[in-house]
C-alpha atoms as a PDB file:
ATOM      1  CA  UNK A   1     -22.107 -10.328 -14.180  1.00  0.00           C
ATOM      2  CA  UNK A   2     -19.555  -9.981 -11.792  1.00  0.00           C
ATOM      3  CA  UNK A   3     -16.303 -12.282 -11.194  1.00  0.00           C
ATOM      4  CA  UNK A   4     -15.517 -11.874  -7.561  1.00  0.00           C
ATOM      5  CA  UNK A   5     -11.856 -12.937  -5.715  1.00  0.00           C
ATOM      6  CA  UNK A   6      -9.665 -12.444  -2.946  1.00  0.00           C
ATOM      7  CA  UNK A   7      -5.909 -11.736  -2.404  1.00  0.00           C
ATOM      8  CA  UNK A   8      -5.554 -12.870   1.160  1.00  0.00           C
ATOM      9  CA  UNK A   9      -2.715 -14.366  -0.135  1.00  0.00           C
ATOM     10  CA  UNK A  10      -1.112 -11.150  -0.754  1.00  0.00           C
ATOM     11  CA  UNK A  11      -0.050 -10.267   2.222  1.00  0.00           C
ATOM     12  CA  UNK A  12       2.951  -9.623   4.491  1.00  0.00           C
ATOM     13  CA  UNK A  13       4.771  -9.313   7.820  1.00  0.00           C
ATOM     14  CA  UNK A  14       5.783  -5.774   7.465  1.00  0.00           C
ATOM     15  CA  UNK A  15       5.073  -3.411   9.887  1.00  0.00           C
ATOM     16  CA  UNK A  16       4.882  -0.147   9.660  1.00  0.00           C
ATOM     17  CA  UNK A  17       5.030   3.229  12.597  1.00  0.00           C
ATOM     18  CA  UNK A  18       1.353   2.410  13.674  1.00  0.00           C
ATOM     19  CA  UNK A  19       0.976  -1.796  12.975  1.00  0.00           C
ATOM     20  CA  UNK A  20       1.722  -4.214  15.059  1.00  0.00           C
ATOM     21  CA  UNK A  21       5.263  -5.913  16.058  1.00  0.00           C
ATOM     22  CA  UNK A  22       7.345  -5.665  13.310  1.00  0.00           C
ATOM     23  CA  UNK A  23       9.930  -8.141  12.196  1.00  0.00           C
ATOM     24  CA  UNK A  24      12.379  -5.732  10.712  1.00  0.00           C
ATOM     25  CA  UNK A  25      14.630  -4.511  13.203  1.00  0.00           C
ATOM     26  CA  UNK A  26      17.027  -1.293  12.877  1.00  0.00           C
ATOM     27  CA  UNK A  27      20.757  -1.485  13.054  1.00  0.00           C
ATOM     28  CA  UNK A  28      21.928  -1.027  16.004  1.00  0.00           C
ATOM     29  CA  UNK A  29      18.454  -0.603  17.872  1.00  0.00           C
ATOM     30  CA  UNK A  30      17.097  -1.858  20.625  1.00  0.00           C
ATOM     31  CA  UNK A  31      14.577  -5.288  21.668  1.00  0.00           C
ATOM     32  CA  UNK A  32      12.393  -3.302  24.094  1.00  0.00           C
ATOM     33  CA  UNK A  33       9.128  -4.039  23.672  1.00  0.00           C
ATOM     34  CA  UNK A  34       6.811  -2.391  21.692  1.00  0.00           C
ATOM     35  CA  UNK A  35       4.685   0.341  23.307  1.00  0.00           C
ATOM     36  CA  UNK A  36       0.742   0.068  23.722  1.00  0.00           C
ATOM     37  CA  UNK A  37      -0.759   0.191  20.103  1.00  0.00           C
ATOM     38  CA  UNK A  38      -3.287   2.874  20.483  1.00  0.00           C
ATOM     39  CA  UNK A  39      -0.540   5.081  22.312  1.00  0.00           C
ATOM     40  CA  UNK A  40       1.695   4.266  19.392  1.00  0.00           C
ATOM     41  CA  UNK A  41      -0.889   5.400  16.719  1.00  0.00           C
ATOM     42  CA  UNK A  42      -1.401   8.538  18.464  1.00  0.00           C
ATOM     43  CA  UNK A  43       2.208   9.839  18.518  1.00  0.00           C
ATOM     44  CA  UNK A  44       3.463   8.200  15.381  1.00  0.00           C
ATOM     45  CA  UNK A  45       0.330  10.110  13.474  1.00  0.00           C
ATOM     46  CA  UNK A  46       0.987  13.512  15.230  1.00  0.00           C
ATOM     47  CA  UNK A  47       4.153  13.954  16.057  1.00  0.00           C
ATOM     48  CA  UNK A  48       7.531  13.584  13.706  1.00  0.00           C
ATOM     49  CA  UNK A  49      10.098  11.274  14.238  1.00  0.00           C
ATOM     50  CA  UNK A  50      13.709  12.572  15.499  1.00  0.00           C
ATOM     51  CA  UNK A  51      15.546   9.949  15.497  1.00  0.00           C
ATOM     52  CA  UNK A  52      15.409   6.428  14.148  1.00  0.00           C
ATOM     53  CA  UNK A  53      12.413   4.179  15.072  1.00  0.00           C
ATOM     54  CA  UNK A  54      12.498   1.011  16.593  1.00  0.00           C
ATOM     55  CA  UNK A  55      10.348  -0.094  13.797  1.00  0.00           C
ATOM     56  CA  UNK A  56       9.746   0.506  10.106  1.00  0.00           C
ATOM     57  CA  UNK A  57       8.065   3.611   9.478  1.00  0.00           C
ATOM     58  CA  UNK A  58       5.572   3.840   6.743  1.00  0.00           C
ATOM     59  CA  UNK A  59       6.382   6.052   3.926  1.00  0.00           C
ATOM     60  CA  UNK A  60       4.901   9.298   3.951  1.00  0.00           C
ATOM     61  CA  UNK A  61       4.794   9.319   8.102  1.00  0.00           C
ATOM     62  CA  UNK A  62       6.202  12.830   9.815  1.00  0.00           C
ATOM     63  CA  UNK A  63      10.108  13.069  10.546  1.00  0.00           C
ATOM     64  CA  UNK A  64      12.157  15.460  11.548  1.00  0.00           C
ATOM     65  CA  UNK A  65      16.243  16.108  10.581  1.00  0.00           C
ATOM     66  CA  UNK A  66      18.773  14.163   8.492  1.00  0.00           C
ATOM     67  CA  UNK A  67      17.540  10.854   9.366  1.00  0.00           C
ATOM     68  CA  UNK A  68      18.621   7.935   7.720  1.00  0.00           C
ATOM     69  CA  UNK A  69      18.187   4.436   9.427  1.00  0.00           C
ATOM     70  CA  UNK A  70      18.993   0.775   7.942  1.00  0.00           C
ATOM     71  CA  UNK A  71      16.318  -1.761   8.499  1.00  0.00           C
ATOM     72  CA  UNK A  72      17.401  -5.692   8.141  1.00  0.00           C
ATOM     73  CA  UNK A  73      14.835  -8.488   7.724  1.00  0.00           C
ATOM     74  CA  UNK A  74      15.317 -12.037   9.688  1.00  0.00           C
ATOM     75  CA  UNK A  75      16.348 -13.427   5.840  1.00  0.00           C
ATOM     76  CA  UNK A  76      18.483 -10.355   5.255  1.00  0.00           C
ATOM     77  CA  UNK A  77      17.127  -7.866   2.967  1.00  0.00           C
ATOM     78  CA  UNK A  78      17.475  -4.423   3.902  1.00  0.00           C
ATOM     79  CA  UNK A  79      15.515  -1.578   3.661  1.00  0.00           C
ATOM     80  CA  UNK A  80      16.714   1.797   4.072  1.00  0.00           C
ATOM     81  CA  UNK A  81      15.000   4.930   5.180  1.00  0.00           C
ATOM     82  CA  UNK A  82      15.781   8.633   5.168  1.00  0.00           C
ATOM     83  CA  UNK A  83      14.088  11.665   6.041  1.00  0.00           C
ATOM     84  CA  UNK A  84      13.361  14.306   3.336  1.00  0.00           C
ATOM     85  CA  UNK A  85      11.183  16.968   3.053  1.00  0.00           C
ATOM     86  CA  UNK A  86       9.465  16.415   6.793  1.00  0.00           C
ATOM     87  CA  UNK A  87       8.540  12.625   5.172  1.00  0.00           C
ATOM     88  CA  UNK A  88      10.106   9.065   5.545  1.00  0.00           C
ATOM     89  CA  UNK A  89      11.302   8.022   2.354  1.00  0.00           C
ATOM     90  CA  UNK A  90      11.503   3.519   2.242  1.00  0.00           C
ATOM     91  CA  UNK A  91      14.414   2.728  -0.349  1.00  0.00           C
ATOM     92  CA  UNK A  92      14.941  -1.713  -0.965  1.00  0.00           C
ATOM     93  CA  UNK A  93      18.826  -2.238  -0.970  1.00  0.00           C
ATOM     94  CA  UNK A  94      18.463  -4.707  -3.746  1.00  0.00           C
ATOM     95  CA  UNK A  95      16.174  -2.683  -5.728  1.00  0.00           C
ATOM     96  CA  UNK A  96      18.020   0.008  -5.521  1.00  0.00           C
ATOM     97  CA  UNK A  97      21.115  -2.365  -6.277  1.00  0.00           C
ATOM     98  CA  UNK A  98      19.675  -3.944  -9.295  1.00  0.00           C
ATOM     99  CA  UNK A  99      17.575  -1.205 -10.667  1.00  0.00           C
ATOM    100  CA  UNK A 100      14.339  -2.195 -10.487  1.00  0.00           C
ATOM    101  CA  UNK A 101      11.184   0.046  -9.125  1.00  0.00           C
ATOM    102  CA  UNK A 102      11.139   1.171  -5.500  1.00  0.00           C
ATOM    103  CA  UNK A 103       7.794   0.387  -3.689  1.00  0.00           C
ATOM    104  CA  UNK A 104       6.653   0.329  -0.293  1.00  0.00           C
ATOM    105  CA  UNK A 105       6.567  -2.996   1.301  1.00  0.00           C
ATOM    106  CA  UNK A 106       3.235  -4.941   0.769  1.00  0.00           C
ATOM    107  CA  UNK A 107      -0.070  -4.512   2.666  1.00  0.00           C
ATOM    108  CA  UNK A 108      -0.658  -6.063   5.923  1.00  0.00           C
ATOM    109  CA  UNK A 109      -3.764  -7.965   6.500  1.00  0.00           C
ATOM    110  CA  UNK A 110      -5.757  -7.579   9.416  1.00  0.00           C
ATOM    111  CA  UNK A 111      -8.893  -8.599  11.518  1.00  0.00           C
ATOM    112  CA  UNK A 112     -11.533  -7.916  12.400  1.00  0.00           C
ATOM    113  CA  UNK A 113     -12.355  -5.212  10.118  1.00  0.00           C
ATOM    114  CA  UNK A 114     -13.974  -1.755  11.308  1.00  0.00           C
ATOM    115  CA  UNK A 115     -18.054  -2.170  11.941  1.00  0.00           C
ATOM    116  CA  UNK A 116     -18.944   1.145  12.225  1.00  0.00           C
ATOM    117  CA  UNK A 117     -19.977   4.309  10.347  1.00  0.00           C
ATOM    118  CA  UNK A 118     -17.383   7.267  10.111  1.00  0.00           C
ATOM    119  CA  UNK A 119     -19.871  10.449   9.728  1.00  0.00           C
ATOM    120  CA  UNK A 120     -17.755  12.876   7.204  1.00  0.00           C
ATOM    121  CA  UNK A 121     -15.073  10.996   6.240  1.00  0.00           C
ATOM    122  CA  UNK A 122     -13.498  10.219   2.384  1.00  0.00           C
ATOM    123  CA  UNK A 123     -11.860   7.767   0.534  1.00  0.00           C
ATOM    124  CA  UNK A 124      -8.723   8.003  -2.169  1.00  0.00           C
ATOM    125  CA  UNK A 125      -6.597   5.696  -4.036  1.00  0.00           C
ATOM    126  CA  UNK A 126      -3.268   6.638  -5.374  1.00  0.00           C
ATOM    127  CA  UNK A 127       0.279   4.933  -7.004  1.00  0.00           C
ATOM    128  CA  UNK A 128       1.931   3.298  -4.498  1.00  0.00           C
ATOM    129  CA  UNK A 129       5.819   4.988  -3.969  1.00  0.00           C
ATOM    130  CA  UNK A 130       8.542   4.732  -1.035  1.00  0.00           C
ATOM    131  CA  UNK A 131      10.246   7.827  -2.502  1.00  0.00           C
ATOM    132  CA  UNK A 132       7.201  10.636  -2.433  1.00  0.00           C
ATOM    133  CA  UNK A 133       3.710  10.711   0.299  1.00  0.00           C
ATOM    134  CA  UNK A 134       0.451   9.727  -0.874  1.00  0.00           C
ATOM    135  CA  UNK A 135      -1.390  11.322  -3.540  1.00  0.00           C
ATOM    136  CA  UNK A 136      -4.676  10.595  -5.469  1.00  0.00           C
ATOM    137  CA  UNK A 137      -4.672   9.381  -9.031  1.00  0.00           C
ATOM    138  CA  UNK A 138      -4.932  11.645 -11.691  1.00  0.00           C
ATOM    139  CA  UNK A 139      -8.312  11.266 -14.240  1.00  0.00           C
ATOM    140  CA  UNK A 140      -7.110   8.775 -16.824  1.00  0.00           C
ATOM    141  CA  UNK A 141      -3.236   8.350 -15.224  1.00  0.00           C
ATOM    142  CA  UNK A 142      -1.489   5.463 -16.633  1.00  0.00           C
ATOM    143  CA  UNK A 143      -0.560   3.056 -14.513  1.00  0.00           C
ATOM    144  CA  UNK A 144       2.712   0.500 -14.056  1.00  0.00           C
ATOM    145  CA  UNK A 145       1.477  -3.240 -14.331  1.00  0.00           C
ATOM    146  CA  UNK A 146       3.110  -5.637 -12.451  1.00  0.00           C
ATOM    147  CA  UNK A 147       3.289  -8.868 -14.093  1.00  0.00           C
ATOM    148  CA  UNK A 148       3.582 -12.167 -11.989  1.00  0.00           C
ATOM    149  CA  UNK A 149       5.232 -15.304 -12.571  1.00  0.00           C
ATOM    150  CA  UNK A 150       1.471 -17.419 -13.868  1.00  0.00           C
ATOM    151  CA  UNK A 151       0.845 -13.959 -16.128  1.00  0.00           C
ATOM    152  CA  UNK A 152      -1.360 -12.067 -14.118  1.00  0.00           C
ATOM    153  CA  UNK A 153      -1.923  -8.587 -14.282  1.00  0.00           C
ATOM    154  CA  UNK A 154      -1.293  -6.598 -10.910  1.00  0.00           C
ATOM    155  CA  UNK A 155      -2.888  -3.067  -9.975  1.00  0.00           C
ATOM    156  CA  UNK A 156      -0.796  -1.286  -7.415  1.00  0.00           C
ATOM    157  CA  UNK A 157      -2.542   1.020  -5.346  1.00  0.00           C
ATOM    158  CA  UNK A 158      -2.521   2.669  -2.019  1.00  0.00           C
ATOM    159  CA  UNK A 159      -5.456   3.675  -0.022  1.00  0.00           C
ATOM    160  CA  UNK A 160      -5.600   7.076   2.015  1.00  0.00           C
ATOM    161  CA  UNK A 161      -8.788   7.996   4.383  1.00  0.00           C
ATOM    162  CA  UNK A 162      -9.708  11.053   5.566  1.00  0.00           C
ATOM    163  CA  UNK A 163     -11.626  12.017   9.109  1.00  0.00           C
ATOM    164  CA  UNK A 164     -11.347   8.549   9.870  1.00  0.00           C
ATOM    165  CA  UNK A 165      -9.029   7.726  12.963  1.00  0.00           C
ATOM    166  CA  UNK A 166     -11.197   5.076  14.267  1.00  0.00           C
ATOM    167  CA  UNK A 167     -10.414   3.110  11.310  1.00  0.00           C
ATOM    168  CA  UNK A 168      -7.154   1.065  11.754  1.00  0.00           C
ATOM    169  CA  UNK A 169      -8.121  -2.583   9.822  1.00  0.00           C
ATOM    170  CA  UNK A 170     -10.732  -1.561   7.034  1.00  0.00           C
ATOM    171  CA  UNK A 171     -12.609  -3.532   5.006  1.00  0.00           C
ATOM    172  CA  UNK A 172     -11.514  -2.786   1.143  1.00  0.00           C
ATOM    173  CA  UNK A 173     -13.412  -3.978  -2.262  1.00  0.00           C
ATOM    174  CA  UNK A 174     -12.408  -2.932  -5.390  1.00  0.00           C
ATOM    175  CA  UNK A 175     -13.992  -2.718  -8.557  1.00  0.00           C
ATOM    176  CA  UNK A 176     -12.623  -2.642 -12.052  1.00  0.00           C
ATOM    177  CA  UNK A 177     -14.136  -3.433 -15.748  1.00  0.00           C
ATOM    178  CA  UNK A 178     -12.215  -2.763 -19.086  1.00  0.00           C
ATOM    179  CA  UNK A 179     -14.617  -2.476 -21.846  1.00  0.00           C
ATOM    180  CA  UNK A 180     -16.011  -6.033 -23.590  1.00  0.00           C
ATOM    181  CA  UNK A 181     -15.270  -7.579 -20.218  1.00  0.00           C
ATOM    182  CA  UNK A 182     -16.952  -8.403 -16.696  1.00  0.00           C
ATOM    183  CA  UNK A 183     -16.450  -6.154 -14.080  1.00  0.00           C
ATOM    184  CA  UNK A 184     -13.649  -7.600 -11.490  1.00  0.00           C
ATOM    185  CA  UNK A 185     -14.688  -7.251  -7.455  1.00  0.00           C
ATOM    186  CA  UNK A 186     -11.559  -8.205  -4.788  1.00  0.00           C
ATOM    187  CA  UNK A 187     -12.267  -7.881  -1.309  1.00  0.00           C
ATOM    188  CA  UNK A 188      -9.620  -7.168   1.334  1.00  0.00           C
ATOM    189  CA  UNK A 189      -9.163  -6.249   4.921  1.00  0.00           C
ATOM    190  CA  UNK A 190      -6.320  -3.860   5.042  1.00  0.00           C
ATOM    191  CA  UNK A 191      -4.133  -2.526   7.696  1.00  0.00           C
ATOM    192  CA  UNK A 192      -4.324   1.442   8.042  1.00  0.00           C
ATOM    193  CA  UNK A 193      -1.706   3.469   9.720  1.00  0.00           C
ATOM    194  CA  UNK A 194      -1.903   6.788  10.217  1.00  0.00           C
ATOM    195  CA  UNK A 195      -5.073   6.982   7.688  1.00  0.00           C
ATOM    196  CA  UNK A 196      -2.811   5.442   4.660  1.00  0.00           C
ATOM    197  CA  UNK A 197      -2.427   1.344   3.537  1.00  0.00           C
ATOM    198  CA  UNK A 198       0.707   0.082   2.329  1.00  0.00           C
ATOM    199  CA  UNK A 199       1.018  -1.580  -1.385  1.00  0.00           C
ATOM    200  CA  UNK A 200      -2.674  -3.329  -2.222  1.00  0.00           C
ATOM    201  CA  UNK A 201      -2.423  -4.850  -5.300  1.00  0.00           C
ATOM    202  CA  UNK A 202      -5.617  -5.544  -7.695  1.00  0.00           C
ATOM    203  CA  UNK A 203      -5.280  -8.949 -10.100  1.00  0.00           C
ATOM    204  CA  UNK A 204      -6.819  -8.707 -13.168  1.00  0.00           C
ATOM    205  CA  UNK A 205      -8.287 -11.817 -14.137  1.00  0.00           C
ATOM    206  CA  UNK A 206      -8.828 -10.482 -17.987  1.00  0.00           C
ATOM    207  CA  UNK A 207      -6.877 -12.127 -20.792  1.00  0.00           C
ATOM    208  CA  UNK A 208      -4.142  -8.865 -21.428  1.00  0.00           C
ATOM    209  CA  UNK A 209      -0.790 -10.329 -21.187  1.00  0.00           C
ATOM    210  CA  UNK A 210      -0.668 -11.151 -24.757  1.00  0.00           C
ATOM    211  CA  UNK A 211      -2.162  -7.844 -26.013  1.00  0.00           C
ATOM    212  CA  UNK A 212       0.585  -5.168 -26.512  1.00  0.00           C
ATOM    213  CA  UNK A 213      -2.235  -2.028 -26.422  1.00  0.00           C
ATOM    214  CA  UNK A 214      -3.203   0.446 -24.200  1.00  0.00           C
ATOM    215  CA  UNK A 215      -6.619  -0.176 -21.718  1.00  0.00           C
ATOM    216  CA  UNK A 216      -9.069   1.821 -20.351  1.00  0.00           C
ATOM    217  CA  UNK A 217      -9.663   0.625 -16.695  1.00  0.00           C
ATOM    218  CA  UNK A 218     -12.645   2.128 -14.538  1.00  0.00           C
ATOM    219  CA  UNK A 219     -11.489   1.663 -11.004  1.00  0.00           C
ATOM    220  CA  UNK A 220     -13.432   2.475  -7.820  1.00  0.00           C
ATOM    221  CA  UNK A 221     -12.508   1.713  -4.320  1.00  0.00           C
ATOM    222  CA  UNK A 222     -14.878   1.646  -1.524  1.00  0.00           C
ATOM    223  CA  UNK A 223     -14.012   1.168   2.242  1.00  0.00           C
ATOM    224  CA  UNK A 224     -17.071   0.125   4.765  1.00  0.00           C
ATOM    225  CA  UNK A 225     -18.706   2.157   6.823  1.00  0.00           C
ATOM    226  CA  UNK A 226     -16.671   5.379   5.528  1.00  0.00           C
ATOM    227  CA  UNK A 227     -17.250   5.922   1.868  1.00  0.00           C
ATOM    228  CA  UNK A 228     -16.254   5.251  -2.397  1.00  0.00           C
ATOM    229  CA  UNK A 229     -14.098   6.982  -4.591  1.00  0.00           C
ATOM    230  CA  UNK A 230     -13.862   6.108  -8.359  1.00  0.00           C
ATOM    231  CA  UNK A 231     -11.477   6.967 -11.020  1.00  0.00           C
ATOM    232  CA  UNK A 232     -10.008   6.502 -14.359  1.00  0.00           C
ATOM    233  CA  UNK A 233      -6.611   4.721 -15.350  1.00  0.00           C
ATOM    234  CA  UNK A 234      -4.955   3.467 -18.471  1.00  0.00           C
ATOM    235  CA  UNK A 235      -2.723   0.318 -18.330  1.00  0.00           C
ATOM    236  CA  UNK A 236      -0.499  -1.329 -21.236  1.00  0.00           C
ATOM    237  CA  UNK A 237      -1.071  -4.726 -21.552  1.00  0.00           C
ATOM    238  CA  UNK A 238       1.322  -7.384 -23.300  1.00  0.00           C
ATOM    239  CA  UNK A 239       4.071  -7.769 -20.508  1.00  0.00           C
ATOM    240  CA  UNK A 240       4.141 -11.457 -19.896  1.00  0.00           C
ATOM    241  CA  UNK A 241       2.732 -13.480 -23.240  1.00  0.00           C
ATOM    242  CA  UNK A 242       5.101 -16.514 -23.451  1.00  0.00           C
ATOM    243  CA  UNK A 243       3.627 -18.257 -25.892  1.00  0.00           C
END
């Protein structure tokens, strides 16, 4: 059996160097309007940045130089990002004020999703970070739960594809089973830039906030029309019993 649901809810007005019109805007930039898309994909995914964008970059994207740019939202939390290592780093003010962990802001959603086939290209799934660039998940890594406010479980991930440019909103489903439980299927269309999403988070509908152990999670991710990748993760679970 198979218990199937969406997170369409989860999504967010971010934009990152490749999405559409973002509504952060830089201190002290400028309102000119945003270039042509597909022009914008194709320099923000080749060449670095050298000085500050007039639009959120997304973390891991080329830079070049001491960069370090503010970012304020409409409601005004700020985001600040810095260039280290050749990479765009994404650091939350508050977060970073109140101590709490620094992620990337949420995935956007998108339509329609890609309807083609990508000959040669790969899928991976890795921890979601502003602070370091994408990498895959180690066999068996144990992963941060987020708990939200009903009790549910959250998976953050991030998705990377390889030899597949073409692909800018993709079609995601993810699969997960812990043993003695149905396996969990969420389908998503996600927002690529630059081959990488932004935070995708996977609920798990099992009943684990009340048990203080460590799980075994299977996990596999596959994106249509360019390919699967599976893993294995361990989660504690217990963070949000409150009865």
């Amino acid at each position: 059996m198979q218990l199937r649901f969406s997170l369409l809810a989860l999504v967010t007005l971010f934009s990152g160097a490749c999405g559409p019109e973002s509504l952060l805007t830089p201190d002290g930039g400028s309102d000119a309007a945003a270039p042509d898309a597909d022009a914008a994909l194709t320099v923000a995914c080749v060449e670095p940045d050298t000085m500050c964008p007039s639009e959120l970059p997304h973390p891991g994207s080329p830079c070049e130089g001491a960069l370090a740019c503010d970012f304020v939202e409409p409601a005004g939390d700020t985001w600040q990002v810095a260039c280290r290592g050749g990479l765009w780093e994404i650091t939350d003010r508050i977060c970073e004020s109140l101590g709490c962990s620094q992620v990337p802001p949420l995935v956007q959603y998108c339509r329609p999703e890609f309807q083609g086939t990508v000959v040669g290209g790969s899928v991976e799934v890795g921890p979601i970070s502003g602070a370091e660039g994408f990498r895959p998940f180690e066999a068996g890594e144990a992963v941060e739960v987020v708990w939200g406010g009903q009790g549910a479980g959250m998976i953050p991930i991030r998705v990377r594809l390889t030899g597949a440019d073409e692909v800018d909103c993709a079609l995601v489903t993810m699969r997960a089973s812990i043993p003695g439980e149905m396996e969990a299927v969420s389908v998503q269309r996600v927002q690529i830039h630059c081959g990488q999403s932004l935070a995708v988070y996977f609920v798990m509908p099992w009943p684990v906030e009340c048990e203080e152990r460590l799980f075994d999670l299977s996990f596999e991710v596959e994106v249509a029309g360019v390919g699967s990748t599976s893993t294995t993760l361990k989660f504690m679970g217990g963070g949000a019993c409150f009865g």
